[in-house]
N, C-alpha and C. Protein backbone atom coordinates (compact mmCIF):
# COMPACT_ATOMS: atom_id res chain seq x y z
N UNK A 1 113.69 90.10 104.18
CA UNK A 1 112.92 91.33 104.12
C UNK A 1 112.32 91.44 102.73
N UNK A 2 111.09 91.69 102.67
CA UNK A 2 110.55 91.54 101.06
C UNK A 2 110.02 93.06 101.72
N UNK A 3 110.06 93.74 100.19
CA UNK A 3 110.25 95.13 100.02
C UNK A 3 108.81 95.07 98.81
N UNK A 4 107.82 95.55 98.70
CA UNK A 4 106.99 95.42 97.85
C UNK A 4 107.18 96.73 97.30
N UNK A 5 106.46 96.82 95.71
CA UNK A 5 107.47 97.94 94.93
C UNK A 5 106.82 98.95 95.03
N UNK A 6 105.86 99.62 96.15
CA UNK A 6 105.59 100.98 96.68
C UNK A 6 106.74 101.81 97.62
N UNK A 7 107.02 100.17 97.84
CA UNK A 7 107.97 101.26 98.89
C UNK A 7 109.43 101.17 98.37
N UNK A 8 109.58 100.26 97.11
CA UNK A 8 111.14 100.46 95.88
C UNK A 8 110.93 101.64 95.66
N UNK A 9 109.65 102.33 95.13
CA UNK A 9 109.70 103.11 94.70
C UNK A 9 109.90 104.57 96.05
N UNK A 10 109.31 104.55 96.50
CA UNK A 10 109.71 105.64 97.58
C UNK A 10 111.18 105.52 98.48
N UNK A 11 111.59 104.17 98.16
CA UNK A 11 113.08 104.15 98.39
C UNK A 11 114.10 105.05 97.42
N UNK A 12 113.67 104.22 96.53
CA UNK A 12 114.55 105.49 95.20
C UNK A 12 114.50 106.70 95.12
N UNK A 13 113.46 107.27 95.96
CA UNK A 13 113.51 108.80 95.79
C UNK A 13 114.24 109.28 97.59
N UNK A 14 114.02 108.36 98.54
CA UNK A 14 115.00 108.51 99.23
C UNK A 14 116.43 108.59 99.21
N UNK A 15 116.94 107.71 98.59
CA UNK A 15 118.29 107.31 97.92
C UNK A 15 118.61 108.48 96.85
N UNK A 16 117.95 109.33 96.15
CA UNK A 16 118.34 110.55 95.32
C UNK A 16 117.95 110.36 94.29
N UNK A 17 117.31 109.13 93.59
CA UNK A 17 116.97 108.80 91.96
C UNK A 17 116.57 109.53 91.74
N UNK A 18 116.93 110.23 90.34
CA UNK A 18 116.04 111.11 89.57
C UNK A 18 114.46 110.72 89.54
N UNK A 19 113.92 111.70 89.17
CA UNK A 19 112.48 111.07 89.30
C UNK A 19 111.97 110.77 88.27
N UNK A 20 112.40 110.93 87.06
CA UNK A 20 112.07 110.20 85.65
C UNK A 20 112.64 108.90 86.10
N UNK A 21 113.73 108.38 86.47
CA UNK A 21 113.94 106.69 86.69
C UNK A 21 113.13 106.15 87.34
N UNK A 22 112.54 106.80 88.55
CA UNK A 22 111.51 106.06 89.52
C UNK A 22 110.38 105.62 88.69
N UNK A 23 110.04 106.60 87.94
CA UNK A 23 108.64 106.43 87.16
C UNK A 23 108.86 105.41 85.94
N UNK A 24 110.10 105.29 85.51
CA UNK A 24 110.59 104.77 84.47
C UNK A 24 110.36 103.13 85.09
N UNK A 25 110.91 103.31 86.21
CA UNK A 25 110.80 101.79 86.71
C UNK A 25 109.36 101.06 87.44
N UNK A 26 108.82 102.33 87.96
CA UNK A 26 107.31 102.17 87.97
C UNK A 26 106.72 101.48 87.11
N UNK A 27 106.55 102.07 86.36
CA UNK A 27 106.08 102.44 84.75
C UNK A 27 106.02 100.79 84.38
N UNK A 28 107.29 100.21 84.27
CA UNK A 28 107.48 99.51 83.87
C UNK A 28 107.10 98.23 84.35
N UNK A 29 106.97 98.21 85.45
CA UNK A 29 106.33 97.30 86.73
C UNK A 29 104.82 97.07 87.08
N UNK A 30 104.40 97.87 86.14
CA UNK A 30 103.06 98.04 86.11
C UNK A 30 101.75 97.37 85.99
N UNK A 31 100.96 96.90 85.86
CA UNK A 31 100.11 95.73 85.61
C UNK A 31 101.23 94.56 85.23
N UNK A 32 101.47 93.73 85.48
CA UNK A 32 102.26 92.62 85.61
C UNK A 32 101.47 91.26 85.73
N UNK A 33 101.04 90.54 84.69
CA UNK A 33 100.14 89.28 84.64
C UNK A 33 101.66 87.93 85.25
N UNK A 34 101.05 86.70 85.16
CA UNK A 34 101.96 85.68 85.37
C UNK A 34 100.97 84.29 85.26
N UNK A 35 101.46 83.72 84.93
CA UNK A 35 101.05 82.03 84.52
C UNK A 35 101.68 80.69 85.41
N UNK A 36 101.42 80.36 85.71
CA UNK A 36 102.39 78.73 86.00
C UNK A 36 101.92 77.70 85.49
N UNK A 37 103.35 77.52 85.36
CA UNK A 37 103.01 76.03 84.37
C UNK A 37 103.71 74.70 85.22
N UNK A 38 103.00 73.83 85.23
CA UNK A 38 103.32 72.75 86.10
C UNK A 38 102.96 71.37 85.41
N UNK A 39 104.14 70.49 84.77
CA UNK A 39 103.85 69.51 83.64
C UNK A 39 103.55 70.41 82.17
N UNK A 40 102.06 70.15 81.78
CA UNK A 40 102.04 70.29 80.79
C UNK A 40 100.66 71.15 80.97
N UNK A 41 100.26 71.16 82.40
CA UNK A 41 98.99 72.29 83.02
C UNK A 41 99.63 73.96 82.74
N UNK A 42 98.53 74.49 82.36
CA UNK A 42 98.79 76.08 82.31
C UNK A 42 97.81 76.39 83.08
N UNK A 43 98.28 77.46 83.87
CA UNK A 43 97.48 78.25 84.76
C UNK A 43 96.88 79.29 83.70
N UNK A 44 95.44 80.09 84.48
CA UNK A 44 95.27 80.95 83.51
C UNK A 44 96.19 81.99 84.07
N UNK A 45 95.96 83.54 83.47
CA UNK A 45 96.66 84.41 83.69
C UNK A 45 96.14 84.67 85.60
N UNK A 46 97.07 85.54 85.98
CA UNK A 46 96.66 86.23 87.12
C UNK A 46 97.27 87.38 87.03
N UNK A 47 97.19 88.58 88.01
CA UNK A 47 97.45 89.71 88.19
C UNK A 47 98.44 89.59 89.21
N UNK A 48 100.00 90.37 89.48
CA UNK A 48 100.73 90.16 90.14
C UNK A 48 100.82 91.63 91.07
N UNK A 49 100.24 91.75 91.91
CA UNK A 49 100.36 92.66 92.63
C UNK A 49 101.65 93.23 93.52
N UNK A 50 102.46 92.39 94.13
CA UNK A 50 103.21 92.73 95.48
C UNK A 50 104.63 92.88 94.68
N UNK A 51 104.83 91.95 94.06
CA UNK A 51 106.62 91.37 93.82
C UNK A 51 106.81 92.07 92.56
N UNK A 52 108.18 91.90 92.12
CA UNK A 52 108.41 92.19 91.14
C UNK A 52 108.62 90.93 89.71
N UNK A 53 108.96 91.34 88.67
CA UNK A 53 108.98 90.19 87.76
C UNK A 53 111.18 89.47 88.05
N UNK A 54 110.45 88.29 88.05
CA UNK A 54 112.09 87.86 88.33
C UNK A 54 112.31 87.33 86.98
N UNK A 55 113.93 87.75 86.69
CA UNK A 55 114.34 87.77 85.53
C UNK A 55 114.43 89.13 84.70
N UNK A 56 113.70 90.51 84.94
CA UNK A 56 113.85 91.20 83.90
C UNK A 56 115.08 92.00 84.69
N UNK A 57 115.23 92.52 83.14
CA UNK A 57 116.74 93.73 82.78
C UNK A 57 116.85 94.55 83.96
N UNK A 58 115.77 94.67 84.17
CA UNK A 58 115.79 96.03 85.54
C UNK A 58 116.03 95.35 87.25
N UNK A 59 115.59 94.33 87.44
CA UNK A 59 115.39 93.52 88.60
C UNK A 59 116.79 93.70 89.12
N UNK A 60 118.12 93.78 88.23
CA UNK A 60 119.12 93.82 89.45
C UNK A 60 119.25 94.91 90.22
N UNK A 61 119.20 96.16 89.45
CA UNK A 61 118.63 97.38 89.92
C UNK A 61 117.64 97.33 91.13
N UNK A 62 116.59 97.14 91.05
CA UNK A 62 115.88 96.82 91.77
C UNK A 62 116.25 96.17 93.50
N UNK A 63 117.28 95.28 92.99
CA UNK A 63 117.62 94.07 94.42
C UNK A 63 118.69 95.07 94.84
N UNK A 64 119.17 95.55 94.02
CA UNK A 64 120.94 96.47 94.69
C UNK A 64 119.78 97.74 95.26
N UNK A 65 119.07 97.98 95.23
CA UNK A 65 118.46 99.54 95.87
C UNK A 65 117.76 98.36 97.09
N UNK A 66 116.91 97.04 97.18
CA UNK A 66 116.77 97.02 98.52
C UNK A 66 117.18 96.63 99.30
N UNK A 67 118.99 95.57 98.77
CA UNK A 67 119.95 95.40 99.71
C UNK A 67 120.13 96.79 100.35
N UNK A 68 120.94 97.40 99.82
CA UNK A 68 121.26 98.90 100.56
C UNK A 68 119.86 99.92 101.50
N UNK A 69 118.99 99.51 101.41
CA UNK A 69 117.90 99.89 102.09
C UNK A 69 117.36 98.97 102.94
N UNK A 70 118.16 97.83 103.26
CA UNK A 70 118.14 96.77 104.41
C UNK A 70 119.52 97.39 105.52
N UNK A 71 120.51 97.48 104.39
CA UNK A 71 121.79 97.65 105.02
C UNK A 71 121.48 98.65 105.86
N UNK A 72 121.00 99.62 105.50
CA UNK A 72 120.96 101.39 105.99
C UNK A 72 119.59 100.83 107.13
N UNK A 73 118.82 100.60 107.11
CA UNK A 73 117.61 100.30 108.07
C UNK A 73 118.30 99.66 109.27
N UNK A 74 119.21 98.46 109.21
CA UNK A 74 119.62 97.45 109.87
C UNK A 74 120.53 98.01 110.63
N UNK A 75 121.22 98.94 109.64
CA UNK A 75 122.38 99.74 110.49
C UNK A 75 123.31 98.31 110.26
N UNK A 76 124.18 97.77 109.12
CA UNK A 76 124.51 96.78 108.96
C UNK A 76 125.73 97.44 108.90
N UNK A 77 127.29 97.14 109.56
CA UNK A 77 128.49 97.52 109.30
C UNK A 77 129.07 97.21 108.26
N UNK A 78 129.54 98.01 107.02
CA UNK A 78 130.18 97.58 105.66
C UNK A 78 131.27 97.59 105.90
N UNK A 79 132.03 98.06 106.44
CA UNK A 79 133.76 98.04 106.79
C UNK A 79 134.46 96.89 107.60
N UNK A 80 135.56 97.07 107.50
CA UNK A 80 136.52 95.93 107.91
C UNK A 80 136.13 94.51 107.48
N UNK A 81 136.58 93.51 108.37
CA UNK A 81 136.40 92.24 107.99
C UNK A 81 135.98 91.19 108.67
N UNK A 82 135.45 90.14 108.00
CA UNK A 82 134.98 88.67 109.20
C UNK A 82 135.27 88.82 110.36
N UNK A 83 136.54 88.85 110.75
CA UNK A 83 137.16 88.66 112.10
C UNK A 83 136.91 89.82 113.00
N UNK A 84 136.80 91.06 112.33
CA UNK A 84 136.68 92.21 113.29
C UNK A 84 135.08 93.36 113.86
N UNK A 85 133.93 92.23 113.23
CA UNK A 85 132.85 93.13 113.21
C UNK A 85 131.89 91.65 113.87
N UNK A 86 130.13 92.30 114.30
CA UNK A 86 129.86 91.34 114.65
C UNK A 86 128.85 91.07 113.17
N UNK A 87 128.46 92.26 112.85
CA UNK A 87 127.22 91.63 111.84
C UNK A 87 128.10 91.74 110.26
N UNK A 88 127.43 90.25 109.50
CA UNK A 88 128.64 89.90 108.16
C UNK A 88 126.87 90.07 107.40
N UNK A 89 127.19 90.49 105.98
CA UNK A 89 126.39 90.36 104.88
C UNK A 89 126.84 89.18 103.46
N UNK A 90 126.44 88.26 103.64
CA UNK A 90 126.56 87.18 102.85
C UNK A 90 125.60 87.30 101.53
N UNK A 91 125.87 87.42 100.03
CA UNK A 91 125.32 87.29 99.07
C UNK A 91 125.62 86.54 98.00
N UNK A 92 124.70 86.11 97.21
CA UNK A 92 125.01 85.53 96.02
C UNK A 92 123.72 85.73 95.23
N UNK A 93 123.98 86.32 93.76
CA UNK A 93 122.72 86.34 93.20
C UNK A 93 121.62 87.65 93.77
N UNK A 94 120.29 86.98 94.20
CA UNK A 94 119.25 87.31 94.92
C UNK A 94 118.84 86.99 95.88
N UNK A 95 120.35 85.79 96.57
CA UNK A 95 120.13 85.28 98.20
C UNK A 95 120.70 86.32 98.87
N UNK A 96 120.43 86.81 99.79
CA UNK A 96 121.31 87.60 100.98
C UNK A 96 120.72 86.79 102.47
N UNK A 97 121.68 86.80 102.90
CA UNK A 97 121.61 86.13 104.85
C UNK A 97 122.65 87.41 105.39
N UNK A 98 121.91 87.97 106.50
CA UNK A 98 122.37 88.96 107.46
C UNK A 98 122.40 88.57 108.68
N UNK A 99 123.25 88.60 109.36
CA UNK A 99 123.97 87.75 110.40
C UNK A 99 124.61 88.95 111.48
N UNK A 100 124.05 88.83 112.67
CA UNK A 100 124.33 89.40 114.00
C UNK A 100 125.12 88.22 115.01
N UNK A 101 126.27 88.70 115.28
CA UNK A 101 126.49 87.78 116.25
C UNK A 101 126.66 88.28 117.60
C-alpha cells in the first residue's frame, strides 16, 4: 500500500496529531528535489512529488502512522498469536507483508 503524503497528512489528523505536527511534517516534506547517481553519471535534479524522502529523521514517524492506517483500514487483528488468528503482520525495517489466510 503506498500512501502518498496528502493523505499522511490527513491521516495524522485522523489519528489525533496536533495540528502544528502535521504542518511541521508537511512543511518539511515540501518541495523535495532528488538526483541519481549511477557509476559516476549524475542525474540532473528532479522534483519529487508522491513519496517521501527515505532516510530522513522524520520517515519513521511517517511509516509507523501508515502501518497503523493499513492495520485499521484492513481491519488487521493485533492480538493473540501465529497459531490462533488468520491474518499475521510481518515487519522489518520499512518491509511489511500482510497475510490473510
Amino acid at each position: 500500500m503506498t500512501l502518498w503524503r496528502k493523505e499522511i497528512w490527513s491521516e495524522m489528523h485522523k489519528l489525533g496529531f496536533l495540528k502544528k505536527l502535521v504542518k511541521f511534517c508537511r512543511t518539511s516534506n515540501n518541495e523535495i528535489y532528488a538526483e541519481v547517481k549511477i557509476g559516476e553519471y549524475l542525474s540532473s535534479e528532479f522534483k519529487v512529488n508522491k513519496r517521501l524522502r527515505q532516510g530522513d529523521a522524520i520517515a519513521r514517524l511517517l511509516f509507523n502512522i501508515v502501518l497503523e492506517t493499513a492495520i485499521r483500514r484492513y481491519k488487521v487483528e493485533t492480538r493473540g498469536t501465529t497459531f490462533d488468528k488468520c491474518s499475521q503482520i510481518m515487519a522489518y525495517a520499512d518491509d511489511v507483508v500482510i497475510m490473510d489466510i
